[in-house]
Protein backbone atom coordinates (compact mmCIF):
# COMPACT_ATOMS: atom_id res chain seq x y z
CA UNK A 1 45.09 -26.19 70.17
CA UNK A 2 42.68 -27.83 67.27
CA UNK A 3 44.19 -28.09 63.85
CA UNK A 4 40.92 -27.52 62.12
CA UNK A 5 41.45 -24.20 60.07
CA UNK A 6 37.59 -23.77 59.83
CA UNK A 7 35.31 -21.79 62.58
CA UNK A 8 32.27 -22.98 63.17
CA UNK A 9 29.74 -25.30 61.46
CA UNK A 10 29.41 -24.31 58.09
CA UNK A 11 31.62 -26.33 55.14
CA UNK A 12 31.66 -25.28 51.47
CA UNK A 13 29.95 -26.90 49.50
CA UNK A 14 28.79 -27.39 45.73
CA UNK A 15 26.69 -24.76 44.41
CA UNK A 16 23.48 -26.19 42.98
CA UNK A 17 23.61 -24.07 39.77
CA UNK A 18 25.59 -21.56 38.06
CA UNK A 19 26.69 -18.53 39.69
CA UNK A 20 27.08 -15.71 37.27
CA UNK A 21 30.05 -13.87 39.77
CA UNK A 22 32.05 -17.28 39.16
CA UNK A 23 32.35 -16.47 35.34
CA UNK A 24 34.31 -13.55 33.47
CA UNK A 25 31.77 -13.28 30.61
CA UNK A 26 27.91 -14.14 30.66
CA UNK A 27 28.32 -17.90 30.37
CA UNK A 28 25.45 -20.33 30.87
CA UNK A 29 23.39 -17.63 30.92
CA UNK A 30 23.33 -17.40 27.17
CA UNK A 31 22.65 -20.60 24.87
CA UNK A 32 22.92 -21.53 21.43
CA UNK A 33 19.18 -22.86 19.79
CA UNK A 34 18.04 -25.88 19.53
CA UNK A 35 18.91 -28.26 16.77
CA UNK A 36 15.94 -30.68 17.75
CA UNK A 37 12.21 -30.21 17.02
CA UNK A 38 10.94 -27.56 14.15
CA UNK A 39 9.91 -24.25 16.27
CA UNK A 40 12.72 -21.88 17.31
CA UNK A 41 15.39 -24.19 15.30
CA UNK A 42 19.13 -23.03 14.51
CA UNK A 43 18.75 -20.83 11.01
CA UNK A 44 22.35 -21.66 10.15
CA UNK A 45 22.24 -25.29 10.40
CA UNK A 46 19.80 -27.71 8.31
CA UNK A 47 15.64 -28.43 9.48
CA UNK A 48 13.81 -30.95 8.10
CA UNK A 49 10.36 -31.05 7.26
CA UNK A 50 8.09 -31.84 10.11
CA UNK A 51 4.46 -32.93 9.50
CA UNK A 52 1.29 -33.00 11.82
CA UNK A 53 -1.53 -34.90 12.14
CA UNK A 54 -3.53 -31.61 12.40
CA UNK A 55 -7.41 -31.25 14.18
CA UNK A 56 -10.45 -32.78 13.43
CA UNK A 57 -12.77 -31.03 10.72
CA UNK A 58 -16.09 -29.67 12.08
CA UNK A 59 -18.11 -31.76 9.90
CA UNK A 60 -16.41 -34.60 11.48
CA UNK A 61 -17.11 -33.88 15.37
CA UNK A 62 -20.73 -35.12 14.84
CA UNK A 63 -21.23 -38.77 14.28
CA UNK A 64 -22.78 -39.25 10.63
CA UNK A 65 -21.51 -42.58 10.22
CA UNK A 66 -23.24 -46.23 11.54
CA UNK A 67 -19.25 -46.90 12.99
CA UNK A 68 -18.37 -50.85 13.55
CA UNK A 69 -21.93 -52.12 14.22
CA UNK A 70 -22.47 -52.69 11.04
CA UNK A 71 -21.01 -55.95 8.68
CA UNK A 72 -19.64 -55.89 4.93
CA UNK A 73 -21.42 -58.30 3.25
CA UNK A 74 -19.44 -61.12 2.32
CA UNK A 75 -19.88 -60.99 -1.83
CA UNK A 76 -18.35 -57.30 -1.75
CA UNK A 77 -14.94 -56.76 -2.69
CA UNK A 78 -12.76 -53.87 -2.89
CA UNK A 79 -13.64 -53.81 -7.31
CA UNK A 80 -17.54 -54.42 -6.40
CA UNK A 81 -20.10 -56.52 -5.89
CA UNK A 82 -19.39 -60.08 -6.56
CA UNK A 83 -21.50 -63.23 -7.82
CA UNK A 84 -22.85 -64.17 -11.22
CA UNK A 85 -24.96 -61.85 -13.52
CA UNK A 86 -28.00 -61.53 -12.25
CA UNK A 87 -31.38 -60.06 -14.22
CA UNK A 88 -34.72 -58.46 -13.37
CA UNK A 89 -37.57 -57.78 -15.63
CA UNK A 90 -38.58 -53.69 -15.78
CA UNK A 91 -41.47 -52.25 -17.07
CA UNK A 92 -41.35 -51.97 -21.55
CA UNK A 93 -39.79 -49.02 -22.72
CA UNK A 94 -41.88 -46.33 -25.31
CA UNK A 95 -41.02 -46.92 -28.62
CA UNK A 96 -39.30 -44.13 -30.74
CA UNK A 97 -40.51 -41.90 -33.24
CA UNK A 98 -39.45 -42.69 -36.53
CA UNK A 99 -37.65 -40.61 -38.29
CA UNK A 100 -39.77 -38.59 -40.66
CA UNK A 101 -37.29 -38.41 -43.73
CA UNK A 102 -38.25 -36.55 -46.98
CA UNK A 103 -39.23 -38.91 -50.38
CA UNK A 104 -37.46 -38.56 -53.43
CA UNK A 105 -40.86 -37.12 -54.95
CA UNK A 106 -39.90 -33.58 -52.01
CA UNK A 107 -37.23 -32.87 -54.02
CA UNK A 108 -36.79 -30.77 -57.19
CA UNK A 109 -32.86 -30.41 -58.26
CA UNK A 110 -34.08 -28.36 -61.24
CA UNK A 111 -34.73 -25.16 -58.96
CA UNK A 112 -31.27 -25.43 -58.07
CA UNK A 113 -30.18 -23.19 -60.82
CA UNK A 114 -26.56 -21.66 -60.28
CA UNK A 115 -26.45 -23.38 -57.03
CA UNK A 116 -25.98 -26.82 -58.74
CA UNK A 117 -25.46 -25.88 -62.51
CA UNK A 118 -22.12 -23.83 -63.33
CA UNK A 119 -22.63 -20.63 -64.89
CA UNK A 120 -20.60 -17.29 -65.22
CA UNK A 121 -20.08 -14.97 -63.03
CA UNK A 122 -23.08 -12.26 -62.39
CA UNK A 123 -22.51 -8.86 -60.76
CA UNK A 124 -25.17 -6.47 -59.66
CA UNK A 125 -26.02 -2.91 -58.81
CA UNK A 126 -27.22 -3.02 -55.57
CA UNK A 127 -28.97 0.33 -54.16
CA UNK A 128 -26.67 2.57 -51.59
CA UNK A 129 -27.29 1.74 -48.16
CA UNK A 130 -28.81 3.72 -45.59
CA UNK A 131 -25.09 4.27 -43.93
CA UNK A 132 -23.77 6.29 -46.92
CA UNK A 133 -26.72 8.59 -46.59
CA UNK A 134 -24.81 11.73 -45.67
CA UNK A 135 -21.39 10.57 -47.21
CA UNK A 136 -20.09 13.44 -47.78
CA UNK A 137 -16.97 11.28 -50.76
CA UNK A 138 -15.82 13.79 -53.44
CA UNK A 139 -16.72 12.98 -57.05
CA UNK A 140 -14.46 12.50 -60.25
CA UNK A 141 -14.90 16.23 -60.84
CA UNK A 142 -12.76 16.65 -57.59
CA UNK A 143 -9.39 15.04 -58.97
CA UNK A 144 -7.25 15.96 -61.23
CA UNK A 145 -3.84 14.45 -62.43
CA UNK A 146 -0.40 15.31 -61.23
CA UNK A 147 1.52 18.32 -62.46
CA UNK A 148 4.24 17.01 -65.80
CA UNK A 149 6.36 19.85 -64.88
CA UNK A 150 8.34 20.15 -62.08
CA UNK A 151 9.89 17.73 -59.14
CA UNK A 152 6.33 16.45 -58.25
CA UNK A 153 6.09 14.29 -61.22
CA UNK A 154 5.15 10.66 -60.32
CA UNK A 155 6.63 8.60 -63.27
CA UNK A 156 9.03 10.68 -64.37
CA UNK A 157 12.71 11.55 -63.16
CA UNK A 158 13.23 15.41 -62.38
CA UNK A 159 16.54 17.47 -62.39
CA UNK A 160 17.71 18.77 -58.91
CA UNK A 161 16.05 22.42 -58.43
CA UNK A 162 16.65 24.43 -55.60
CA UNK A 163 14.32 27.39 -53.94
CA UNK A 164 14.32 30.05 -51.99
CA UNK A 165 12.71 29.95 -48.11
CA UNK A 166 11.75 33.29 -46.61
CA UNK A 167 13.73 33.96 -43.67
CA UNK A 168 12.68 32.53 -40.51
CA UNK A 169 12.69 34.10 -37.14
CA UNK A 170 13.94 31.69 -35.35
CA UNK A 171 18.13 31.19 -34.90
CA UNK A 172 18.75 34.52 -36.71
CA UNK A 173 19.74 37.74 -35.32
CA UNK A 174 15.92 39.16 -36.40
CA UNK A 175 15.00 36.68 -33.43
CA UNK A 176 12.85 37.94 -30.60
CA UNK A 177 14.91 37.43 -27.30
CA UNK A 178 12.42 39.52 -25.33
CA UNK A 179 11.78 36.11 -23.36
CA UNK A 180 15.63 35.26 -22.25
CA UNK A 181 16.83 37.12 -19.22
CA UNK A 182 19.07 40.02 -19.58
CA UNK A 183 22.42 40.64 -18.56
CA UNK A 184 20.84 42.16 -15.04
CA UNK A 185 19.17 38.74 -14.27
CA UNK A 186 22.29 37.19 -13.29
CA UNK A 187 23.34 37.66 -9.51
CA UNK A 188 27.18 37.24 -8.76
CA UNK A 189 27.79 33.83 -7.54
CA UNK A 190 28.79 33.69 -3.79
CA UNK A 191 32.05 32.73 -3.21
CA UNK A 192 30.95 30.04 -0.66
CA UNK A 193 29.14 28.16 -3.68
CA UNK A 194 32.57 26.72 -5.02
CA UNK A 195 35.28 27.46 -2.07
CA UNK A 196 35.01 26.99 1.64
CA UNK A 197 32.92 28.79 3.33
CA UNK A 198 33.85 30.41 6.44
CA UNK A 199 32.13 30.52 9.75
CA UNK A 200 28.80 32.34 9.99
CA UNK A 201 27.11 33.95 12.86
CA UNK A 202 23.82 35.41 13.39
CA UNK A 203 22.24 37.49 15.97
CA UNK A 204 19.04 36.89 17.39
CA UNK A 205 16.26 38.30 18.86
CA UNK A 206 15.99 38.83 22.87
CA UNK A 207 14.06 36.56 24.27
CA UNK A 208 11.88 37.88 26.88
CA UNK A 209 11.80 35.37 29.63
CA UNK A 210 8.49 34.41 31.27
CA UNK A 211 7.37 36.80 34.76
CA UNK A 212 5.12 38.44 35.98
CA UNK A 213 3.09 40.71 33.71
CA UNK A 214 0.85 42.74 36.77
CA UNK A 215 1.50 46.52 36.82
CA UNK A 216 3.39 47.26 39.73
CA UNK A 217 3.73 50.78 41.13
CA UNK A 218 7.02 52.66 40.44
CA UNK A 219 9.36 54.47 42.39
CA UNK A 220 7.14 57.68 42.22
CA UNK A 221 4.25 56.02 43.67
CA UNK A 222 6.01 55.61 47.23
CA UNK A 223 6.32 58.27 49.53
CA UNK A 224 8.51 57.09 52.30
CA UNK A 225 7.88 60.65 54.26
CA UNK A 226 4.71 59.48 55.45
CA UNK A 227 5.86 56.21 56.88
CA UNK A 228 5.75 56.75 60.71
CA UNK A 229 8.65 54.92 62.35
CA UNK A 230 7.96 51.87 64.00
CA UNK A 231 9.07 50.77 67.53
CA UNK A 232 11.47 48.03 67.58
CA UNK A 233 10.30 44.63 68.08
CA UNK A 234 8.60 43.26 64.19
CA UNK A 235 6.52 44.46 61.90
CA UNK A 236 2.58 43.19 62.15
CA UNK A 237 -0.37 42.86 59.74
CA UNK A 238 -3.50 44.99 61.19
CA UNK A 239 -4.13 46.62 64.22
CA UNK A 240 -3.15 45.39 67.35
CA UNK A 241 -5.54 44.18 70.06
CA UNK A 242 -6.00 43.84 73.67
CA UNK A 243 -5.99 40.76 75.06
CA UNK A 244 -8.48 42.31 77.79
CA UNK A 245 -11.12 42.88 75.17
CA UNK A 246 -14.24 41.38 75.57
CA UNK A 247 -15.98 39.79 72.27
CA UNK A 248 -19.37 41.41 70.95
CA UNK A 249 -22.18 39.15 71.85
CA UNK A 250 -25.24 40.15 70.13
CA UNK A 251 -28.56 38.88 71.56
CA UNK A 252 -30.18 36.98 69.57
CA UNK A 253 -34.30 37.07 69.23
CA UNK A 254 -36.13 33.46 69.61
């Protein structure tokens, strides 16, 4: 008798991934994100700036430059052109007009009058403008000066005086209370406002539910009297035929 405990060919062996019926909770299946790269990065732990090198501009997918066929010249730097002054001889420039500046003889200071002499001051009367047309201002006529007598004195301190207001309609029995409600306005307050309410129940409607709305015939509308009994065997539809009867052939004209 072997002492080999296995039957057959087949050995366990590793499993070449995770099996999820080897674990008690979801395991592998789950992972935490990535730390590395910028996209889909761990919120809770610290991502640092990432830069690109980004696309190429659409003016610059067409070739507008000579490229490396062409040389620097050898007397330019990066601050210009170098080499020693050099001159060239342009065409003579217009000359400018002279500047035509008044002679002592244009001038006459004694015109200036008030405008260079000091002199005292001059008011006028101009005429009214055409925007006070239609002012409608009062004249002196219209004002007169404040009473002497009285607490309406300007300048003058008055004694304390006291006066009598007619009686107003409003706070006072003489009120009108036409517009507040009445003692019948009020409705008694349910009890279930402030206390606990108790259970309510309503009843409903019947609801019809959905048939067959065709008028049938009623009980009067049968007459079983007239129903001639029937031999045993099933009821049929129709009349019954022979199965000896010939068909009706009609002739039919060419």
């Amino acid at each position: 008798m072997s002492a080999d405990i296995w039957v057959g060919t087949w050995r366990p062996h590793r499993p070449r991934g995770p099996i999820a019926a080897l674990y008690s909770s979801p395991g592998p299946k789950y992972g935490l994100p990535t730390n590395v790269g910028f996209p889909l990065h761990d919120p809770s732990r610290y991502r640092a700036p990432a830069y690109s090198f980004g696309i190429r501009h659409l003016y610059l997918q067409d070739e507008c430059s000579p490229g490396p066929k062409y040389m620097v010249p050898e007397n330019m730097t990066m601050k210009g052109k170098d080499g020693i002054p050099a001159y060239s001889i342009y065409g003579r420039p217009k000359d400018l007009l002279p500047f035509l500046t008044p002679g002592p003889g244009r001038y006459s200071p004694e015109k200036a009058g008030k405008w260079a002499y000091r002199s005292a001051p001059i008011y006028s009367l101009a005429s009214r403008t055409k925007e006070f047309a239609n002012d409608q201002t009062p004249g002196p006529a219209a004002y007169g000066l404040p009473p002497m007598i009285g607490p309406k004195v300007i300048n003058k301190s008055s004694a304390p005086n006291y006066s009598l207001l007619g009686r107003s309609l409003i706070g006072s029995f003489y009120e009108d209370l036409s517009k507040t409600p009445g003692p019948c306005n009020y409705r008694v307050v349910e009890p279930s406002v402030y206390k606990t309410r108790a259970p309510q129940y309503s009843m409903l409607a019947r609801n019809m539910l959905p048939g067959d709305n065709t008028q049938k015939p009623g009980p009067g509308a049968h007459s079983p009297e007239k129903v001639r009994k029937k031999l045993p065997g099933g009821h049929t539809f129709g009349i019954r035929h022979s199965d000896y009867l010939a068909p009706l052939i009609v002739d039919v004209v060419d």
